[in-house]
C-alpha atoms as a PDB file:
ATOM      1  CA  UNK A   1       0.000   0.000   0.000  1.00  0.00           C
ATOM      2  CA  UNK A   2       1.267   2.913  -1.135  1.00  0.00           C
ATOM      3  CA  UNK A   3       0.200   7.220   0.065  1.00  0.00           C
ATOM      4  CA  UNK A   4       2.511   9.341  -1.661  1.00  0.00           C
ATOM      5  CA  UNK A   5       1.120  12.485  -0.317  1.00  0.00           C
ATOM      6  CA  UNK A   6       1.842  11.000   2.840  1.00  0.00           C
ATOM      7  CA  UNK A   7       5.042   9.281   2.786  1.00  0.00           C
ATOM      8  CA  UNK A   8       8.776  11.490   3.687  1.00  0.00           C
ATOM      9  CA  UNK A   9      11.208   9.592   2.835  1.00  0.00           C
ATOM     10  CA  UNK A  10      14.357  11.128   4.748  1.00  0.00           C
ATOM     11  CA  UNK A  11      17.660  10.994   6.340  1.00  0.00           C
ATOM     12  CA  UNK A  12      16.791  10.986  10.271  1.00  0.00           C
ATOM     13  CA  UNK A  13      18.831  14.625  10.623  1.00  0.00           C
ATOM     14  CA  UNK A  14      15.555  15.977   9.603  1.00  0.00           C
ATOM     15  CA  UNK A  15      13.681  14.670  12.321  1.00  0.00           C
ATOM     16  CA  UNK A  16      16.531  15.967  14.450  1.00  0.00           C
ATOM     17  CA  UNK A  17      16.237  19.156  13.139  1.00  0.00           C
ATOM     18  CA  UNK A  18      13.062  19.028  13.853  1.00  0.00           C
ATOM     19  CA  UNK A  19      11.945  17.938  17.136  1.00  0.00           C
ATOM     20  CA  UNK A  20      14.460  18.033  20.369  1.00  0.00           C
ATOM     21  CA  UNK A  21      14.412  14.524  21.423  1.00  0.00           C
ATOM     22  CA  UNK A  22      14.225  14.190  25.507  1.00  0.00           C
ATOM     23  CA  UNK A  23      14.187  10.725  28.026  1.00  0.00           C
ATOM     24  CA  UNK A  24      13.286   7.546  26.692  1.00  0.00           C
ATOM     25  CA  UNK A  25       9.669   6.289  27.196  1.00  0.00           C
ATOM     26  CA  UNK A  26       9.966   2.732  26.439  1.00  0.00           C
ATOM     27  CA  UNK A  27      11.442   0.462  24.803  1.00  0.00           C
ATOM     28  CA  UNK A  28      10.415  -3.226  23.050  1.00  0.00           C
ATOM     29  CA  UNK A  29      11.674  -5.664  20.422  1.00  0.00           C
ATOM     30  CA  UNK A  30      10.695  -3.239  18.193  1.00  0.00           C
ATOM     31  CA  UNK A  31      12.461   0.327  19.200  1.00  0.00           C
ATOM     32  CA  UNK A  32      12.330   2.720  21.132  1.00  0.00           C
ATOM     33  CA  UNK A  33       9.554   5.909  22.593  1.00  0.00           C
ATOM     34  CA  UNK A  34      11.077   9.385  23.635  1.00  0.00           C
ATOM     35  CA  UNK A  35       9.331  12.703  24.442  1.00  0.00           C
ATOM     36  CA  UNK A  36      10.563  15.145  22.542  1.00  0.00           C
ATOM     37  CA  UNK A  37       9.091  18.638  21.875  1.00  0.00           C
ATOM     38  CA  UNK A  38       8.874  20.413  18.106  1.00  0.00           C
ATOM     39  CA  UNK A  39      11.659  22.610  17.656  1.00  0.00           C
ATOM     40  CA  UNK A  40       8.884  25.125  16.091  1.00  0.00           C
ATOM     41  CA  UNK A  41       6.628  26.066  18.499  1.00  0.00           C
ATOM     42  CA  UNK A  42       7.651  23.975  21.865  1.00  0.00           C
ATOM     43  CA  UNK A  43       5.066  21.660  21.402  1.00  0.00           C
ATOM     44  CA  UNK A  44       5.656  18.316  23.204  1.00  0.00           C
ATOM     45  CA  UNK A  45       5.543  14.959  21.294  1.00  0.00           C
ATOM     46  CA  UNK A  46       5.959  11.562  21.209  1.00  0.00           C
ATOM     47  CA  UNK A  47       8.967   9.983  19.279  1.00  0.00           C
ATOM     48  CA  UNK A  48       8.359   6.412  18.128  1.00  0.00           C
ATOM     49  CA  UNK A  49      11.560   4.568  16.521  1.00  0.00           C
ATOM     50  CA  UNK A  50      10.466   1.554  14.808  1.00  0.00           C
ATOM     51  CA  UNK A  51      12.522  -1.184  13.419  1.00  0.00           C
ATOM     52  CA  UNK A  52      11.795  -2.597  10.085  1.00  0.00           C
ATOM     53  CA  UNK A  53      11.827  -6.206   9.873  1.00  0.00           C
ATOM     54  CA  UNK A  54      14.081  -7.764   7.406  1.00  0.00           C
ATOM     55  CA  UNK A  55      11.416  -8.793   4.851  1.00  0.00           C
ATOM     56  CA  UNK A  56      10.744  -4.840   4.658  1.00  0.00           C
ATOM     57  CA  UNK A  57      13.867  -3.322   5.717  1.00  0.00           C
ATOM     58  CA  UNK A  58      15.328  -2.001   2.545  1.00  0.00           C
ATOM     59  CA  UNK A  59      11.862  -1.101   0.891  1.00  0.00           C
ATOM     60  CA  UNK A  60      11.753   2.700   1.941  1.00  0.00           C
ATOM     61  CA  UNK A  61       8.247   3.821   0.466  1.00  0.00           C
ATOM     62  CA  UNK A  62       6.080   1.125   2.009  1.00  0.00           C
ATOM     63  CA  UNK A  63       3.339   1.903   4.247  1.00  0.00           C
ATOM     64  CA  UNK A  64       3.986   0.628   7.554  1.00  0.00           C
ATOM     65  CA  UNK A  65       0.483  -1.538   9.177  1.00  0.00           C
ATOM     66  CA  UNK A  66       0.500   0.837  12.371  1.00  0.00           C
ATOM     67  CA  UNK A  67       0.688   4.116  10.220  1.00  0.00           C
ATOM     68  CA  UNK A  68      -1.944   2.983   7.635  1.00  0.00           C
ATOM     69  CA  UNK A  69      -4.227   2.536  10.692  1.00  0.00           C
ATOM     70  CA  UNK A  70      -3.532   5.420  12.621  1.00  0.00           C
ATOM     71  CA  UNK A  71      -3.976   7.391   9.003  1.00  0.00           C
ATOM     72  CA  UNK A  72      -7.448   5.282   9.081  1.00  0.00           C
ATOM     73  CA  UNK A  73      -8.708   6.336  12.755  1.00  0.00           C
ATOM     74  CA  UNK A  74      -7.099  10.057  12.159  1.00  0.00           C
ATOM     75  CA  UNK A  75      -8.274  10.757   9.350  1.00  0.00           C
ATOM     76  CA  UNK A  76     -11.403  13.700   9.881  1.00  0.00           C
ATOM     77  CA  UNK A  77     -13.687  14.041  11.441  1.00  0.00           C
ATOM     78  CA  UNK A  78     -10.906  12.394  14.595  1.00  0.00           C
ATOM     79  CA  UNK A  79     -11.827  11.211  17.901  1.00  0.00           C
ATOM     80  CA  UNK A  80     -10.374  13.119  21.128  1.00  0.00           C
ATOM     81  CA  UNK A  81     -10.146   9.634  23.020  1.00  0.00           C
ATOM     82  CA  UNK A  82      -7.614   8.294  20.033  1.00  0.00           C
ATOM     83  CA  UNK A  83      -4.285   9.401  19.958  1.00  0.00           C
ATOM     84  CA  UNK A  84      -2.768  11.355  16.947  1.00  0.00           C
ATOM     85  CA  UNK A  85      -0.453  10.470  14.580  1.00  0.00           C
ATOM     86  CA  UNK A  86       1.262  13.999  13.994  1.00  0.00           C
ATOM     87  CA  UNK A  87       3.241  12.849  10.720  1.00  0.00           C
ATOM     88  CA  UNK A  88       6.129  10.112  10.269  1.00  0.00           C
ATOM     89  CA  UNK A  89       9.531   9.731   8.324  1.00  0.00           C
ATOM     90  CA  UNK A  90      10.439   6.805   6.282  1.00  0.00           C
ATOM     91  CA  UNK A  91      14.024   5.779   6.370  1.00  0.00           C
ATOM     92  CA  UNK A  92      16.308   2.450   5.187  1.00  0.00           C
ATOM     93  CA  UNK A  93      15.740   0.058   8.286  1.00  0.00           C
ATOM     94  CA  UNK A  94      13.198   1.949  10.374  1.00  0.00           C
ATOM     95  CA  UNK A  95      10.380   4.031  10.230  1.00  0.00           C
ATOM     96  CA  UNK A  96       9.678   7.642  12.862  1.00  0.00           C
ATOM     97  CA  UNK A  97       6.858   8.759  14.175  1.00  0.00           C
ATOM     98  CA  UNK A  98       5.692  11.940  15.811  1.00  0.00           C
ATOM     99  CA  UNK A  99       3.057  11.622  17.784  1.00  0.00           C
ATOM    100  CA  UNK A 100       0.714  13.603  20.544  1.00  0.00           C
ATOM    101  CA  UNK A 101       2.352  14.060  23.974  1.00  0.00           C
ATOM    102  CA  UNK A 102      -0.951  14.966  26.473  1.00  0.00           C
ATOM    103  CA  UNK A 103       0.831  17.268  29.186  1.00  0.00           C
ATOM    104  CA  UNK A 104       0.828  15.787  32.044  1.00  0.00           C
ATOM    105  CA  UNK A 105      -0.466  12.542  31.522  1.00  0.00           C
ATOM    106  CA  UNK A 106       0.279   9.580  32.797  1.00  0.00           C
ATOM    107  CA  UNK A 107      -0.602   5.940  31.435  1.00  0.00           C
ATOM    108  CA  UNK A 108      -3.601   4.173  33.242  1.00  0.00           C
ATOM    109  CA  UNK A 109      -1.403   1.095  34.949  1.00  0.00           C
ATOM    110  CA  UNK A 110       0.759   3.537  36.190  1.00  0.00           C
ATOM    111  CA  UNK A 111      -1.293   5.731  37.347  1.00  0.00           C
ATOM    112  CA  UNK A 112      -3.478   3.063  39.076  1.00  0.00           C
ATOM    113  CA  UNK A 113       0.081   1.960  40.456  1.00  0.00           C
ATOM    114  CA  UNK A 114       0.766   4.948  42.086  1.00  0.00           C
ATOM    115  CA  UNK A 115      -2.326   6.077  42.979  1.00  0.00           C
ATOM    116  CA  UNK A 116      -4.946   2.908  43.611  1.00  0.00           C
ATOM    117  CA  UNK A 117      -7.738   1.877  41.980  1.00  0.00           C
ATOM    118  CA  UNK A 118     -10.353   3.475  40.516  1.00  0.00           C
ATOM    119  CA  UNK A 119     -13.524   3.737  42.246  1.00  0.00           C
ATOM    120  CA  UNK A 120     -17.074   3.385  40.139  1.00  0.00           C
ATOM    121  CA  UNK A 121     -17.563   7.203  39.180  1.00  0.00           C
ATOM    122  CA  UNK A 122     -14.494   7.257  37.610  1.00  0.00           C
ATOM    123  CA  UNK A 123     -14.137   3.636  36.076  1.00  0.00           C
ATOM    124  CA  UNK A 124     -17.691   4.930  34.107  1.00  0.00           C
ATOM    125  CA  UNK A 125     -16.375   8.205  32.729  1.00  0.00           C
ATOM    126  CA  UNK A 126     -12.694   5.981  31.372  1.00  0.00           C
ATOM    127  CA  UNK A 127     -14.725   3.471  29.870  1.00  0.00           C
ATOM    128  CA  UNK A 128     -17.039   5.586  27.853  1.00  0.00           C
ATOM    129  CA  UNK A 129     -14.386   7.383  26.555  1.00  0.00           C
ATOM    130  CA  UNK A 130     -12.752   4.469  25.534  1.00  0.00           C
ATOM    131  CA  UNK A 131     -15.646   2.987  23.766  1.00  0.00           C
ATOM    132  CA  UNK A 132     -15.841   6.328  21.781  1.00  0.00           C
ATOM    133  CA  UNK A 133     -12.289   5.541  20.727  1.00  0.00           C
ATOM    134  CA  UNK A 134     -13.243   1.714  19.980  1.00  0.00           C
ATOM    135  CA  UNK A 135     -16.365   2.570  17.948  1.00  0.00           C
ATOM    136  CA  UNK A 136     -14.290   5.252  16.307  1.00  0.00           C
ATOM    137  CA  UNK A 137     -11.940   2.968  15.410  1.00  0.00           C
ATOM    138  CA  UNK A 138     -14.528   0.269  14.063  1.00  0.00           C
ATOM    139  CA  UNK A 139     -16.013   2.787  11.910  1.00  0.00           C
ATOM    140  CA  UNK A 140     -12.553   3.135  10.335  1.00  0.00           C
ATOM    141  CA  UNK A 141     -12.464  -1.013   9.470  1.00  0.00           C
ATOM    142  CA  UNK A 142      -9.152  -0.726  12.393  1.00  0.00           C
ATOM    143  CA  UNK A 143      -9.083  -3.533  14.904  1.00  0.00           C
ATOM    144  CA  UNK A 144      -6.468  -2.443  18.219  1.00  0.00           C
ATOM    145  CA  UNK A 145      -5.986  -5.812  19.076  1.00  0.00           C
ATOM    146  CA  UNK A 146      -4.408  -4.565  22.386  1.00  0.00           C
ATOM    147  CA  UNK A 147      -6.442  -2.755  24.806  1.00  0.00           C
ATOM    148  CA  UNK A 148      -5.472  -2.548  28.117  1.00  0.00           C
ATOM    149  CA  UNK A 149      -4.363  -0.288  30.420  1.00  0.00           C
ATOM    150  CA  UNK A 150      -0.936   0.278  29.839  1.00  0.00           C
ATOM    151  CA  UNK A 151      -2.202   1.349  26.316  1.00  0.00           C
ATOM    152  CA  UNK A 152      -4.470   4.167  27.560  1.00  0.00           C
ATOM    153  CA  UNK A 153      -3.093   7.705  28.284  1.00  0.00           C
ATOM    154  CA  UNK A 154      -5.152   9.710  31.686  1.00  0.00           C
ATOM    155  CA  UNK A 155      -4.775  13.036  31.149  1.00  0.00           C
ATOM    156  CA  UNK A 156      -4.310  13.513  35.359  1.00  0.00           C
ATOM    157  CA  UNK A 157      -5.536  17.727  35.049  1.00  0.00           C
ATOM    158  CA  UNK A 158      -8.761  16.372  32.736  1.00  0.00           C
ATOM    159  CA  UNK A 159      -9.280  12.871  33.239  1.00  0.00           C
ATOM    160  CA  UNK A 160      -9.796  12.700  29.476  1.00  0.00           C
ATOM    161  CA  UNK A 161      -8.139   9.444  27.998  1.00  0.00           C
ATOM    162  CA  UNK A 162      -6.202   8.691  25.381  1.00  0.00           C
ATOM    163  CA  UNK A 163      -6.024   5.133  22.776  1.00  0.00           C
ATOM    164  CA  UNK A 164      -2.569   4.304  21.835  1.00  0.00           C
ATOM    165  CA  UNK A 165      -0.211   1.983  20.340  1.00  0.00           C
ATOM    166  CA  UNK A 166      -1.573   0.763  17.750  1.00  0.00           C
ATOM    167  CA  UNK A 167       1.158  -1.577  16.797  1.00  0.00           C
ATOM    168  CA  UNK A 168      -0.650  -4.829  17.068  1.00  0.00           C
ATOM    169  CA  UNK A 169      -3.918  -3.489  15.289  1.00  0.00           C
ATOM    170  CA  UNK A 170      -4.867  -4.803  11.834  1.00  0.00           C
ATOM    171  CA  UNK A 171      -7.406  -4.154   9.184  1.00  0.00           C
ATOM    172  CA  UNK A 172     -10.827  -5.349  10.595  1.00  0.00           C
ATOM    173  CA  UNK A 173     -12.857  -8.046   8.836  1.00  0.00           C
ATOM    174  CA  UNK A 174     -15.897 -10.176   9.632  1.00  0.00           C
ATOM    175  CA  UNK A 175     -14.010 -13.437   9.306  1.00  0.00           C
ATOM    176  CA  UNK A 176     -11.716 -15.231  12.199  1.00  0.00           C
ATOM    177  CA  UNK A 177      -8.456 -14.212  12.960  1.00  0.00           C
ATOM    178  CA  UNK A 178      -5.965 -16.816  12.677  1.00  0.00           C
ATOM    179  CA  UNK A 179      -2.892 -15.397  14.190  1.00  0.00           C
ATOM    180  CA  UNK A 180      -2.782 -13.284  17.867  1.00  0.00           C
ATOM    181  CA  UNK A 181      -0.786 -10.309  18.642  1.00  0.00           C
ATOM    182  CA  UNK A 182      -1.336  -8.416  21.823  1.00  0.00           C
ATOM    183  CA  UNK A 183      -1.102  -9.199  25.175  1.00  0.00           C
ATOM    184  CA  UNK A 184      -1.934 -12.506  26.337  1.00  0.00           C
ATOM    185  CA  UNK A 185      -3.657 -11.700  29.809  1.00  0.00           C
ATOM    186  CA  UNK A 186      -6.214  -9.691  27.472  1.00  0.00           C
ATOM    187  CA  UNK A 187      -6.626 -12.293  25.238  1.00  0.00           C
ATOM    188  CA  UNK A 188     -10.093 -13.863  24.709  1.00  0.00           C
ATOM    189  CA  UNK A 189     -10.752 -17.348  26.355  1.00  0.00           C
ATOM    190  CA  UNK A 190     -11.369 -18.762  22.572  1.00  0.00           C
ATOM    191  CA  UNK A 191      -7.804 -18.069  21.365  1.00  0.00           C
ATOM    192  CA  UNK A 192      -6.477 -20.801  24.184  1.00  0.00           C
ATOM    193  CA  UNK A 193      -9.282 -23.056  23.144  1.00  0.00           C
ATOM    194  CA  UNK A 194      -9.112 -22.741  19.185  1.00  0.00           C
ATOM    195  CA  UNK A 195      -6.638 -20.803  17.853  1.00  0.00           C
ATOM    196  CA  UNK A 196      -9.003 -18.421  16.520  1.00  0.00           C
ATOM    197  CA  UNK A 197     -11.300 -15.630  17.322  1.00  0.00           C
ATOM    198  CA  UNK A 198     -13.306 -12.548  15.654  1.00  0.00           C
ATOM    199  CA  UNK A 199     -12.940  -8.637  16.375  1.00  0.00           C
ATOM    200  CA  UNK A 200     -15.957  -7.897  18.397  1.00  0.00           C
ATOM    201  CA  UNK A 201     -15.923 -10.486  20.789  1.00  0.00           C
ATOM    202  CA  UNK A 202     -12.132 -10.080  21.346  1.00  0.00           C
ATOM    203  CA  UNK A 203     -12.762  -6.616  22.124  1.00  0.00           C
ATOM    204  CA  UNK A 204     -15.345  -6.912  24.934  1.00  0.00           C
ATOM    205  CA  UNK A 205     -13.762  -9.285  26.328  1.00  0.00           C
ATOM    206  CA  UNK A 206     -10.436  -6.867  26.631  1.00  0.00           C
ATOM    207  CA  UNK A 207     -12.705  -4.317  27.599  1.00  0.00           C
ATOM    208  CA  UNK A 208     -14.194  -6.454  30.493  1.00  0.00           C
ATOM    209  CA  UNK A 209     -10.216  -6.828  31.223  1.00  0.00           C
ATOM    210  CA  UNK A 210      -9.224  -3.943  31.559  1.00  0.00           C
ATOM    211  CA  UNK A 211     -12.619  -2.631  33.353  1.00  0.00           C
ATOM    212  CA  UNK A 212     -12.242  -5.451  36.345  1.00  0.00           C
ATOM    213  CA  UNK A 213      -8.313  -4.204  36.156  1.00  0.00           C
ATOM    214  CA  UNK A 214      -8.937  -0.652  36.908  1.00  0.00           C
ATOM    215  CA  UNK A 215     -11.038  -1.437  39.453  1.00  0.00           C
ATOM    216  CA  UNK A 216     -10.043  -4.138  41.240  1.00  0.00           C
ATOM    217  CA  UNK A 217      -6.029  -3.355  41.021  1.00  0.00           C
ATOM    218  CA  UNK A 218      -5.619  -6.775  39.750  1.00  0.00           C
ATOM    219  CA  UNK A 219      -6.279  -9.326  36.869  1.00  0.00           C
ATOM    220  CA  UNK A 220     -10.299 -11.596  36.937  1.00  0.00           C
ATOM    221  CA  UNK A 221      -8.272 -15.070  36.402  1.00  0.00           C
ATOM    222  CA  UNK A 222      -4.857 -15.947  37.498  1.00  0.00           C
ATOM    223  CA  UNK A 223      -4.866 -17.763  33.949  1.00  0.00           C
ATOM    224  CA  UNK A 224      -5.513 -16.786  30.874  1.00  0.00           C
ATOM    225  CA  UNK A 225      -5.696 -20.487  30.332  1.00  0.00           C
ATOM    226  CA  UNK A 226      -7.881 -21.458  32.795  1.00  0.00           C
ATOM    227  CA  UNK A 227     -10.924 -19.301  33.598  1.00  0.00           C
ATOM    228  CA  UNK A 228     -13.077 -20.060  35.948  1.00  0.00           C
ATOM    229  CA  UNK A 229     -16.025 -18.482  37.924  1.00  0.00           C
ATOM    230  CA  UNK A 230     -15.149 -14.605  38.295  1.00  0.00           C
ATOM    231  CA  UNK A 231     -15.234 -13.321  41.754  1.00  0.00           C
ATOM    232  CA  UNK A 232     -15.689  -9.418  43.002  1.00  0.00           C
ATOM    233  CA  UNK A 233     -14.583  -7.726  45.979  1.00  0.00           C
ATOM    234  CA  UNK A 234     -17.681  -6.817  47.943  1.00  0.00           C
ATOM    235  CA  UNK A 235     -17.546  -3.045  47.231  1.00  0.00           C
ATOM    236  CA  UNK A 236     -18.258  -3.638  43.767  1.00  0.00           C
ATOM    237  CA  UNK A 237     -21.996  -2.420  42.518  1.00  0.00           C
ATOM    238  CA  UNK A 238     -24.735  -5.356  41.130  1.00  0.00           C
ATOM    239  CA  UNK A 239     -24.466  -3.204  37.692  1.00  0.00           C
ATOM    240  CA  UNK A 240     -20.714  -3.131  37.346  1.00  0.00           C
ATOM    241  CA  UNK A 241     -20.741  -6.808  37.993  1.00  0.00           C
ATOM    242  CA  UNK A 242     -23.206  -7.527  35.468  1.00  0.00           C
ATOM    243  CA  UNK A 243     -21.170  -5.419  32.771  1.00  0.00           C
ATOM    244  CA  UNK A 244     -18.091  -7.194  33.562  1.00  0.00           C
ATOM    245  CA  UNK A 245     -20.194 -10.581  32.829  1.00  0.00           C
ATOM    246  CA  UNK A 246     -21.493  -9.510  29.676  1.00  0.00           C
ATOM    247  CA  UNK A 247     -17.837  -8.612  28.344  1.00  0.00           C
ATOM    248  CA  UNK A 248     -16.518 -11.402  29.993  1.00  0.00           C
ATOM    249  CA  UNK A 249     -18.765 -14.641  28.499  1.00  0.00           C
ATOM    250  CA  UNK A 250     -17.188 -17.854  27.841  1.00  0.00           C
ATOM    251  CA  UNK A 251     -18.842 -17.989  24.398  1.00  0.00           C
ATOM    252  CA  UNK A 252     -17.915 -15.463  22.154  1.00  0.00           C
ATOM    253  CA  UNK A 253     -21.149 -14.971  20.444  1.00  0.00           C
ATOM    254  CA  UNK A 254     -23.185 -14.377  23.914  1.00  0.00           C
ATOM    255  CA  UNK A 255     -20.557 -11.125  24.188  1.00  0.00           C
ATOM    256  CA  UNK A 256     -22.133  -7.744  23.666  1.00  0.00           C
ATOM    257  CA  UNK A 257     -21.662  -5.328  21.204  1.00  0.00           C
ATOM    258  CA  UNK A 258     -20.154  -1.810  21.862  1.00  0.00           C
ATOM    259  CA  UNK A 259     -22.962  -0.250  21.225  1.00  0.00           C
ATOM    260  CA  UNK A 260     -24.960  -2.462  23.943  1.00  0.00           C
ATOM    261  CA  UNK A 261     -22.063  -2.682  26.562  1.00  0.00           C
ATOM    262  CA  UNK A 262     -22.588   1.766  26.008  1.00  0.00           C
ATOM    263  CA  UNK A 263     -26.324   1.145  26.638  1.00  0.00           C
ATOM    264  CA  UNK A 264     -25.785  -0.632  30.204  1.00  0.00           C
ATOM    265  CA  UNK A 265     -27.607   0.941  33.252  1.00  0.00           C
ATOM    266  CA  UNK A 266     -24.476   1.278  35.031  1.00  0.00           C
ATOM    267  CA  UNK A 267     -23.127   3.407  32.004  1.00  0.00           C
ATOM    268  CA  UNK A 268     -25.871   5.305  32.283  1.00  0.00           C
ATOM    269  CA  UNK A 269     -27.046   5.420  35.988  1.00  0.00           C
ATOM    270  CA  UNK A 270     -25.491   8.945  36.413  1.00  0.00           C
ATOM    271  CA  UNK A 271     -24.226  11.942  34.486  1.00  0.00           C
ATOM    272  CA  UNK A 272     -20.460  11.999  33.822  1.00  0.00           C
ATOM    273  CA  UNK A 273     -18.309  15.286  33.835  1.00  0.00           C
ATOM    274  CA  UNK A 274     -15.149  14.346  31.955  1.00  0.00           C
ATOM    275  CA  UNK A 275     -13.694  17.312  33.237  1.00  0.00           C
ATOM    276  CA  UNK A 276     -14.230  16.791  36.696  1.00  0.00           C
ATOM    277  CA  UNK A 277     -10.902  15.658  38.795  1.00  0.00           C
ATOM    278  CA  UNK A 278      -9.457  12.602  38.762  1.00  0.00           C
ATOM    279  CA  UNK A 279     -10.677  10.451  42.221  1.00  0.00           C
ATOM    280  CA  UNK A 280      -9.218   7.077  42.919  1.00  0.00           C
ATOM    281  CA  UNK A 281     -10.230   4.477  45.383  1.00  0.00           C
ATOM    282  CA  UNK A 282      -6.702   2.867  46.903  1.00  0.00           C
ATOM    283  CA  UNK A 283      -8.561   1.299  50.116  1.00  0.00           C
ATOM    284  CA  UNK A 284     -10.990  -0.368  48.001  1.00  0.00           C
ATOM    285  CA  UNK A 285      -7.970  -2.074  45.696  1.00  0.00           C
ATOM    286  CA  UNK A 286      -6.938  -5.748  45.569  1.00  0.00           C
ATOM    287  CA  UNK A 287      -3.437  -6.056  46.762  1.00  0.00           C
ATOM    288  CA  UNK A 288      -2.576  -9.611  44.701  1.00  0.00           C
ATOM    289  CA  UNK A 289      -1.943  -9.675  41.202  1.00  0.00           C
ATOM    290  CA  UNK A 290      -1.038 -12.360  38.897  1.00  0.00           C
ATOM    291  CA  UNK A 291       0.134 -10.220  36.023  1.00  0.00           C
ATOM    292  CA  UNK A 292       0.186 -12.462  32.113  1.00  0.00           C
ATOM    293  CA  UNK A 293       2.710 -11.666  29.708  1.00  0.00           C
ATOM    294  CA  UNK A 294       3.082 -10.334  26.094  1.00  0.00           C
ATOM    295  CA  UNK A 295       4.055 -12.228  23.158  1.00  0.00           C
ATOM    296  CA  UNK A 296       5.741 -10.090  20.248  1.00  0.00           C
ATOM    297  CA  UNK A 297       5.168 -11.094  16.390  1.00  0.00           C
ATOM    298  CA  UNK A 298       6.594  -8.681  13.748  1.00  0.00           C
ATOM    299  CA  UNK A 299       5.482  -6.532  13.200  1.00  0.00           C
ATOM    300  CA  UNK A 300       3.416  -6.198  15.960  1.00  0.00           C
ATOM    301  CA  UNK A 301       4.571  -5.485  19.873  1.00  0.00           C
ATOM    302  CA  UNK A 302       3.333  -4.801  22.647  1.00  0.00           C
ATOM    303  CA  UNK A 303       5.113  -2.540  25.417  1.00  0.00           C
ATOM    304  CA  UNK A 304       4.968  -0.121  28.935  1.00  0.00           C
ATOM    305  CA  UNK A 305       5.467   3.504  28.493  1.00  0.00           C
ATOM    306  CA  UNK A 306       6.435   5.857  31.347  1.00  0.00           C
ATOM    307  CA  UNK A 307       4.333   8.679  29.762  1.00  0.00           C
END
């Protein structure tokens, strides 16, 4: 796939030129993240290094998956809860790209880390936001393939979130997918059993995830393997439970949609400010945690940033 009115090809002075590249964000199999700022006007960015595998490293002019999707989901009119893709530089063995820096912001796990838990009020106004981003990104044939926490920017002055990394994402279709890339404690329970699974379901059940995650400071199932009956901490409300079961369903095809999981009383039991602060609720938290692990497949990745 080719965009020509898109594509830069360029030695990586330019980019040095610029944007002022600061401290390293994270780094995978992949690369490496820095903030940086634009030399232009101060404003502060995200610097993505990405290596080129070797079946693609010496064809400079080829649209990279993750930019052809973040194109797709940026593309007008954009979603605030989706991060931007700011432009990117082509170059022989790796590919650059600039992307939105929320100041200050912090990722979700790490702010959950440092801060406990999330209590109901502002688990409701996080997950709306994030199925905005989700639909968005439906509605632009884009499958993320890796929600989770670690993958969602809290902007800590707004509470106003943030969809990133969208380096394991891939075109969506109605058919199966065949291969997995992502993170395997988000997984769906029908990749371990067949090998396979379809967008939709996959994503409510990441959703559910992530959801129990943020509240609960800790993972539903020790296994991704084995599931088994999901148990809440007292504190949690009949309606949140119920949402987490619908997103959470052994079969696939008794998962709801977006659209329905948006529709849920507990989504809609009260009126959310997104700009009101940012409340936590550390006493209420789990303290155990079996945390999964990631699995890597070129070119897709998965990895922390210390936004």
């Amino acid at each position: 796939m080719y965009i020509a009115s898109f594509l830069i090809s360029c030695d990586l002075v330019i980019v040095a030129d610029a944007y002022i590249k600061g401290p390293m964000l994270g780094q995978g199999g992949f690369g490496s993240v820095f903030a940086g700022t634009r030399s232009s006007d101060g404003l502060p960015v995200a610097i993505k290094y990405v290596t080129k595998d070797e079946e693609h490293e010496d064809m400079e002019g080829l649209l990279p998956l993750e930019v052809a999707l973040m194109t797709r989901v940026n593309s007008a009119p954009v979603c605030p809860s989706v991060l931007k893709l700011l432009e990117w530089f082509d170059h022989p063995g790796r590919y650059v790209m600039i992307l939105e820096r929320p100041d200050p912001c912090q990722d979700l796990h790490r702010f959950c880390e440092e801060n406990g838990c999330l209590d109901e009020s502002q688990a409701k106004k996080v997950l709306l936001q994030l199925i905005d981003a989700l639909k968005h990104c439906e509605s632009r044939g884009v499958f993320h393939r890796d929600v989770k926490p670690q993958n969602l920017l809290i902007c800590t002055d707004t509470s106003e979130i943030k969809l990133l990394d969208f380096g394991c994402g891939h075109l969506l279709k109605d058919s199966e997918y065949k291969e997995f890339a992502g993170t395997l404690s988000y997984a769906p329970l029908e990749w371990f059993r067949s090998h396979s699974y379809r967008a939709g379901p996959a994503t409510a059940w990441s959703l559910g995830v992530t959801l129990y995650k943020l509240l609960c400071s800790s993972l539903p199932f020790k296994s991704a393997r084995r599931v088994r009956r999901l148990r809440f901490p007292s504190h949690l409300s009949a309606d949140c439970r119920q949402l987490i079961r619908w997103c959470l369903r052994a079969a696939a095809d008794e998962r709801r949609s977006l659209q329905d999981i948006e529709q849920h009383p507990w989504l809609q039991s009260q009126h959310t400010h997104l700009n009101d602060s940012v409340q936590t609720g550390d006493a209420l938290c789990a303290t155990n945690e079996t945390e999964g692990f990631s699995i890597y497949t070129s070119p897709s990745f998965t990895m922390d940033l210390l936004w």
